[in-house]
PDB file of N, CA and C in Angstrom:
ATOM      1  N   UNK A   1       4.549 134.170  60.832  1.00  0.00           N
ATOM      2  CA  UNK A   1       4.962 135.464  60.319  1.00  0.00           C
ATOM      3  C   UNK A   1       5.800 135.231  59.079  1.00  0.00           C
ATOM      4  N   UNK A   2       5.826 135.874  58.142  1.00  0.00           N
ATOM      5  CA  UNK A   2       6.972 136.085  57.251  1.00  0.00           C
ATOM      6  C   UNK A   2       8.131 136.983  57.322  1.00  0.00           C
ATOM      7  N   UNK A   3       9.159 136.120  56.916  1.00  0.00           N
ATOM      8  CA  UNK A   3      10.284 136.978  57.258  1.00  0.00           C
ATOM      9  C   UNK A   3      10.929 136.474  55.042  1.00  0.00           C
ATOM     10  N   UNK A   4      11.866 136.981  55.169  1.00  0.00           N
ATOM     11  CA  UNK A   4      12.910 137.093  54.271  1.00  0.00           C
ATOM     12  C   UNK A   4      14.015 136.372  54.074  1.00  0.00           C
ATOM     13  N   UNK A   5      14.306 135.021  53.616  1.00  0.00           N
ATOM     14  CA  UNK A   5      15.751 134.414  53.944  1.00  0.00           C
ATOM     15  C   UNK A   5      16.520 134.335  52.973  1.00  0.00           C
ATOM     16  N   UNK A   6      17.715 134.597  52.794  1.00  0.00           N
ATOM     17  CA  UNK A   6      18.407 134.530  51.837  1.00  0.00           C
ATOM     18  C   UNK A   6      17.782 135.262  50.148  1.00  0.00           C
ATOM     19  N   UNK A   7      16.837 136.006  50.072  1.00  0.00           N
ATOM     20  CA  UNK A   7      15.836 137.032  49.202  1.00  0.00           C
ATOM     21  C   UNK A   7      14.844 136.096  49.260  1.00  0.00           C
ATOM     22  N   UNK A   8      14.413 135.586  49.688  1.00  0.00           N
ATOM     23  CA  UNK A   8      13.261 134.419  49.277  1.00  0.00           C
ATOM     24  C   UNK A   8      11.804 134.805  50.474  1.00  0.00           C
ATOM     25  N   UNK A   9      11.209 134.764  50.153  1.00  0.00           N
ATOM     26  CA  UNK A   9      10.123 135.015  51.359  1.00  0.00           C
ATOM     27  C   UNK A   9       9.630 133.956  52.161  1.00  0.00           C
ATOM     28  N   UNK A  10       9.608 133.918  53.151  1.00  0.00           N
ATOM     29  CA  UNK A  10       9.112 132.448  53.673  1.00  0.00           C
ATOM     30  C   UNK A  10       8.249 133.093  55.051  1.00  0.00           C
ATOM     31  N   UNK A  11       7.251 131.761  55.067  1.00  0.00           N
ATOM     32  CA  UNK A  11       6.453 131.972  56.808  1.00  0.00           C
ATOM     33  C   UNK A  11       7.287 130.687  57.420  1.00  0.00           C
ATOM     34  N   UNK A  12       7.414 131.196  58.660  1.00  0.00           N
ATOM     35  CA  UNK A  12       7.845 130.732  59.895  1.00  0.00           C
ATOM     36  C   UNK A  12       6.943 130.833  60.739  1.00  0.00           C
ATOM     37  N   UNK A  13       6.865 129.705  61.938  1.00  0.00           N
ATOM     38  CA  UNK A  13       6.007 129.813  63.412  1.00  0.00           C
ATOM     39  C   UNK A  13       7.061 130.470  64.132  1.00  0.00           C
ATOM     40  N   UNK A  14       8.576 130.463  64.310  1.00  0.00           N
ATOM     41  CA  UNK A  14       8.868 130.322  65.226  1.00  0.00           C
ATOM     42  C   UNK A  14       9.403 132.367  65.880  1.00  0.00           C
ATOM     43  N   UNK A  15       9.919 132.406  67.144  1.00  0.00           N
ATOM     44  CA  UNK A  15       9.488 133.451  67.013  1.00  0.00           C
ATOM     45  C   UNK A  15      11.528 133.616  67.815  1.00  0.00           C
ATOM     46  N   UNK A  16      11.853 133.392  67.761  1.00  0.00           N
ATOM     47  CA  UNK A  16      13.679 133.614  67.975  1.00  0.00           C
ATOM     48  C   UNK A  16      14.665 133.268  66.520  1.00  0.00           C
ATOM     49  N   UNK A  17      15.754 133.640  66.669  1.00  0.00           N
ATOM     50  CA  UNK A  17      16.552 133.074  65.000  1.00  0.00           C
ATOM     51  C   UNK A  17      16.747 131.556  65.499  1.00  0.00           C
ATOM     52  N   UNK A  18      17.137 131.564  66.491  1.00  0.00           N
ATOM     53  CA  UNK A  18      17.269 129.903  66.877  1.00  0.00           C
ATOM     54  C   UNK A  18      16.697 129.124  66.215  1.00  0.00           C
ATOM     55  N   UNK A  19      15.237 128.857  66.827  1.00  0.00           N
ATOM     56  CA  UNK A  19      14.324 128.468  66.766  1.00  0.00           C
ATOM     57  C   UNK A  19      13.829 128.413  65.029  1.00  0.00           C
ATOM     58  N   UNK A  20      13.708 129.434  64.733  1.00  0.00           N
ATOM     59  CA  UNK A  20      13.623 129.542  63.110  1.00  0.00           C
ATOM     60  C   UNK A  20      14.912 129.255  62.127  1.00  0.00           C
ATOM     61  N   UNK A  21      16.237 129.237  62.248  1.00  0.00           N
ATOM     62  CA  UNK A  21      16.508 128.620  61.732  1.00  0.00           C
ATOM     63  C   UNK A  21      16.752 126.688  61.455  1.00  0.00           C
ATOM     64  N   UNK A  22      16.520 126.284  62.999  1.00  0.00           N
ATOM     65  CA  UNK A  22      15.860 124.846  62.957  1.00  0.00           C
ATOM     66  C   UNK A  22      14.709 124.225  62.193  1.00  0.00           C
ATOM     67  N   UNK A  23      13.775 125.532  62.230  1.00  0.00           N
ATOM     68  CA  UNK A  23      12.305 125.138  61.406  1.00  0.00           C
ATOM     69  C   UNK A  23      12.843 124.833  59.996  1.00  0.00           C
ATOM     70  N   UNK A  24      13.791 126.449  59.190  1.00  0.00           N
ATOM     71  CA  UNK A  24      13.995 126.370  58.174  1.00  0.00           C
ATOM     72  C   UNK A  24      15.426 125.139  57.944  1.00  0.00           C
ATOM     73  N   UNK A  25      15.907 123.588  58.726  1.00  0.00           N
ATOM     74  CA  UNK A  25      16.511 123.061  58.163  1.00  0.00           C
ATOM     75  C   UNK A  25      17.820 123.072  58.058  1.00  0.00           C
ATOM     76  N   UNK A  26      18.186 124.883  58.504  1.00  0.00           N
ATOM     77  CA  UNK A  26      19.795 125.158  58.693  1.00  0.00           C
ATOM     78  C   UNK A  26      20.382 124.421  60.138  1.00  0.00           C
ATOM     79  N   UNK A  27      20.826 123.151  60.415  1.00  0.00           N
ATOM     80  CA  UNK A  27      20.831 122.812  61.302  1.00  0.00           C
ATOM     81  C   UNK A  27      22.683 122.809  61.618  1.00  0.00           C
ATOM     82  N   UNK A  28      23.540 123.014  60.336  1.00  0.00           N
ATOM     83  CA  UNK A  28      24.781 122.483  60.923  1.00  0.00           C
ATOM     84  C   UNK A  28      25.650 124.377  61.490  1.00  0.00           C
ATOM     85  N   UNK A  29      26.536 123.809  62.276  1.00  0.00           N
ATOM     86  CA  UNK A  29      27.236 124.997  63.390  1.00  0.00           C
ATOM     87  C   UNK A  29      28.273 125.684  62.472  1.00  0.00           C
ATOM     88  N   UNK A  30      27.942 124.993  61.390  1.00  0.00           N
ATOM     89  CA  UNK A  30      29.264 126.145  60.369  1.00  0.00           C
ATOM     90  C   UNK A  30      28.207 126.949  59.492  1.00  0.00           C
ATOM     91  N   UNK A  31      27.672 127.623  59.782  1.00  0.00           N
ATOM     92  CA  UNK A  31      27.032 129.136  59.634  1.00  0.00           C
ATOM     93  C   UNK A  31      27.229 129.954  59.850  1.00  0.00           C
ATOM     94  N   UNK A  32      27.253 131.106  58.703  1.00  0.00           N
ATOM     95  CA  UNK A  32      27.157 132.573  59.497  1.00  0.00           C
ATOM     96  C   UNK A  32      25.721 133.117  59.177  1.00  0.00           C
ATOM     97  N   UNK A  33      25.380 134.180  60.319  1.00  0.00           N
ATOM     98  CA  UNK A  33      24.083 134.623  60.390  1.00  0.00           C
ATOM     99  C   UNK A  33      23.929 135.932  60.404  1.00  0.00           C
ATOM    100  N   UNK A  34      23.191 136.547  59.918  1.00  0.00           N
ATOM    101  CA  UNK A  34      22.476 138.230  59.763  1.00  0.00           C
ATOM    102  C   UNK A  34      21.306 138.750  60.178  1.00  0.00           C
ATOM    103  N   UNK A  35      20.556 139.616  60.551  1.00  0.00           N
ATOM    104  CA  UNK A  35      19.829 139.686  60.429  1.00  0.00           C
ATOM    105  C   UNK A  35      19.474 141.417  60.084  1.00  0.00           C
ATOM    106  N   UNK A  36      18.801 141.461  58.930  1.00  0.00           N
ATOM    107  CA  UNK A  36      18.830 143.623  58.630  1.00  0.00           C
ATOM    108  C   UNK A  36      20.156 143.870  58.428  1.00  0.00           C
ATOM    109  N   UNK A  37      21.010 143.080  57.811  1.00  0.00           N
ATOM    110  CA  UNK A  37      22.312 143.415  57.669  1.00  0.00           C
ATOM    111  C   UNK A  37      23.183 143.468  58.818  1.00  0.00           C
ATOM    112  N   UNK A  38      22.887 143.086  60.072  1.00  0.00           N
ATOM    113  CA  UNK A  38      23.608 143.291  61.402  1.00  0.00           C
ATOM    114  C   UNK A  38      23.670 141.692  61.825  1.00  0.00           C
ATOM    115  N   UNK A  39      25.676 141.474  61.902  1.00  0.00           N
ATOM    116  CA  UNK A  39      25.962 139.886  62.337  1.00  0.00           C
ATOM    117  C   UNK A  39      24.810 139.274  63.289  1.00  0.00           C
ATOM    118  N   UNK A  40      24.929 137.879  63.628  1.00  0.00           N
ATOM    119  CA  UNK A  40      24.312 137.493  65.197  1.00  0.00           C
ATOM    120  C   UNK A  40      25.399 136.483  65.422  1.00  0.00           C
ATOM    121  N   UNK A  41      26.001 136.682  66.393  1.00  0.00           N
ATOM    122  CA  UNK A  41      27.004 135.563  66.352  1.00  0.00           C
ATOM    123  C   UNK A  41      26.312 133.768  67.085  1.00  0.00           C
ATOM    124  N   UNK A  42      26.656 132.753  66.767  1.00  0.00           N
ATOM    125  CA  UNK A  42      26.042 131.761  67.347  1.00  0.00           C
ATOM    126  C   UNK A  42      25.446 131.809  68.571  1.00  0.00           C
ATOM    127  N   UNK A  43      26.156 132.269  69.643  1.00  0.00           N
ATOM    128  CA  UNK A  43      25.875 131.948  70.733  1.00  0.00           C
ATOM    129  C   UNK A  43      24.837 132.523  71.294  1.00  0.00           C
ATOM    130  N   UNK A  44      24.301 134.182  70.408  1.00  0.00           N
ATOM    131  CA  UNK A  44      23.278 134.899  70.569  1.00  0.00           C
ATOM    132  C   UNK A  44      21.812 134.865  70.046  1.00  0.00           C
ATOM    133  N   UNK A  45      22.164 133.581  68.929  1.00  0.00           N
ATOM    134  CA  UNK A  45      20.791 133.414  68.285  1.00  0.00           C
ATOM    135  C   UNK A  45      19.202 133.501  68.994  1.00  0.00           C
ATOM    136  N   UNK A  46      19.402 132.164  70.256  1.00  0.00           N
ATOM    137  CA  UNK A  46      18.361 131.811  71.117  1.00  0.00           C
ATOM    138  C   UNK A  46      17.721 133.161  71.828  1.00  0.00           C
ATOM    139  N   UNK A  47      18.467 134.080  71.704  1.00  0.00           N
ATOM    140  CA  UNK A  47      17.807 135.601  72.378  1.00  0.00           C
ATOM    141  C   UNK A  47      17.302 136.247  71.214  1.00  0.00           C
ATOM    142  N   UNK A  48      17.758 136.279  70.287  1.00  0.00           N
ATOM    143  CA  UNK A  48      17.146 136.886  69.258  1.00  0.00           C
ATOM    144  C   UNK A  48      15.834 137.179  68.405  1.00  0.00           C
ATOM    145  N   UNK A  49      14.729 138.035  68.498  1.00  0.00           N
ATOM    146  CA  UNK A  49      13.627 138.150  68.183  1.00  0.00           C
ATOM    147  C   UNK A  49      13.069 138.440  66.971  1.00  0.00           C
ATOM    148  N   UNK A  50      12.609 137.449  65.942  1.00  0.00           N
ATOM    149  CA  UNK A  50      12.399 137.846  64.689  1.00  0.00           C
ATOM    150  C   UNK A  50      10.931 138.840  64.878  1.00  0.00           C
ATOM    151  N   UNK A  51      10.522 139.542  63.694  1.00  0.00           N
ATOM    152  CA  UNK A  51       9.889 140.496  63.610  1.00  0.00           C
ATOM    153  C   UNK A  51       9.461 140.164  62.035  1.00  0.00           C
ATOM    154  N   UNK A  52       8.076 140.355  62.018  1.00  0.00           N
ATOM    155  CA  UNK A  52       7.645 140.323  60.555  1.00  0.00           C
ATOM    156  C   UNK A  52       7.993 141.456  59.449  1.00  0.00           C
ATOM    157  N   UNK A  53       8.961 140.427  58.639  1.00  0.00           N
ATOM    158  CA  UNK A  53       9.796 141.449  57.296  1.00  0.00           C
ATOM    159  C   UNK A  53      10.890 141.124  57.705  1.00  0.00           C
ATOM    160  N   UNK A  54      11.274 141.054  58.572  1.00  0.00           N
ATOM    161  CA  UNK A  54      12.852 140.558  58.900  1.00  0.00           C
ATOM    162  C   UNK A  54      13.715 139.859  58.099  1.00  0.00           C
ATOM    163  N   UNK A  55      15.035 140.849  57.540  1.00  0.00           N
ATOM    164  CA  UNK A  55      15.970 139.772  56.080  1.00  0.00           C
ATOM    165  C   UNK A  55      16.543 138.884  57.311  1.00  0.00           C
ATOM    166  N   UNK A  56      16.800 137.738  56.871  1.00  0.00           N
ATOM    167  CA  UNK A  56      17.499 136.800  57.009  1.00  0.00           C
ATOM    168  C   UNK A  56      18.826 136.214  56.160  1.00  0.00           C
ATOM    169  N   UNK A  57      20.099 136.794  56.623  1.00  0.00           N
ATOM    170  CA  UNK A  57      20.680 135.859  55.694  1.00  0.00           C
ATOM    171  C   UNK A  57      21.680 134.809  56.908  1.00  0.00           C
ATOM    172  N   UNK A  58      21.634 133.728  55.571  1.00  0.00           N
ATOM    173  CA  UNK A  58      22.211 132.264  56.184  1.00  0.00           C
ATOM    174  C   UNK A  58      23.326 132.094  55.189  1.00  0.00           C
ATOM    175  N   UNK A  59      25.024 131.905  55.738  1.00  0.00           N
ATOM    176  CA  UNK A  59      25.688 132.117  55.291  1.00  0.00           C
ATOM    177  C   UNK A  59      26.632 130.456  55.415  1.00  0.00           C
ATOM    178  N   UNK A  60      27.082 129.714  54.229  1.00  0.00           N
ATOM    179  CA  UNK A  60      27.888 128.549  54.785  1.00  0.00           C
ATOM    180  C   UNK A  60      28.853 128.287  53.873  1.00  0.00           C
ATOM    181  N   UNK A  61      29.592 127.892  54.442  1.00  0.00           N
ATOM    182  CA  UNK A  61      31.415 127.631  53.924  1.00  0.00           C
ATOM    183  C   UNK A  61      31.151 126.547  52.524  1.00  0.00           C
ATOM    184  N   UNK A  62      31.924 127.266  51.784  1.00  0.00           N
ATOM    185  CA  UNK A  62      31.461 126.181  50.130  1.00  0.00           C
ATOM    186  C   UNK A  62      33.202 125.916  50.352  1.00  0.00           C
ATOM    187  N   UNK A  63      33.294 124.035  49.854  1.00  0.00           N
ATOM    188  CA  UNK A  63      34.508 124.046  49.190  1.00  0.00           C
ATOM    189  C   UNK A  63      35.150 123.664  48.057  1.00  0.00           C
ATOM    190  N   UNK A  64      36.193 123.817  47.352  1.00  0.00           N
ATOM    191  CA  UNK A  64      36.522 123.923  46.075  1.00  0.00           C
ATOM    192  C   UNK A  64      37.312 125.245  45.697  1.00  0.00           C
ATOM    193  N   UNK A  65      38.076 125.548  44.737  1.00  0.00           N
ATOM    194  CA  UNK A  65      38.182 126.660  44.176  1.00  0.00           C
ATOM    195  C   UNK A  65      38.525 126.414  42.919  1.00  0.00           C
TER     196      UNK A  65
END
């Protein structure tokens, strides 16, 4: 399916955010996550059901200022 990550369009197999964000590579626990503009907090990902069109955003701590 295609979903939306970060504005970018991408196909995914997988069919939970879990699961799809592993495919897409986001593997480390300092993330924040969205999906349609509505948080998912970590622990809820693995329940979570992507849907074709679905925004994705993937959010991670930059440092410097």
């Amino acid at each position: 399916m295609q979903i939306i990550v970060n504005q970018n369009p991408r196909d995914i197999r997988s069919e939970t955010l879990g699961e799809a964000l592993t495919e897409l590579g986001f593997t480390s626990t300092a993330i924040a996550t969205a999906i349609n503009g509505r948080f998912i907090p970590r622990d809820a990902r693995a329940d979570v059901i992507l849907a074709e069109g679905d925004r994705l955003e993937v959010l991670a701590p930059m440092q410097g200022g």
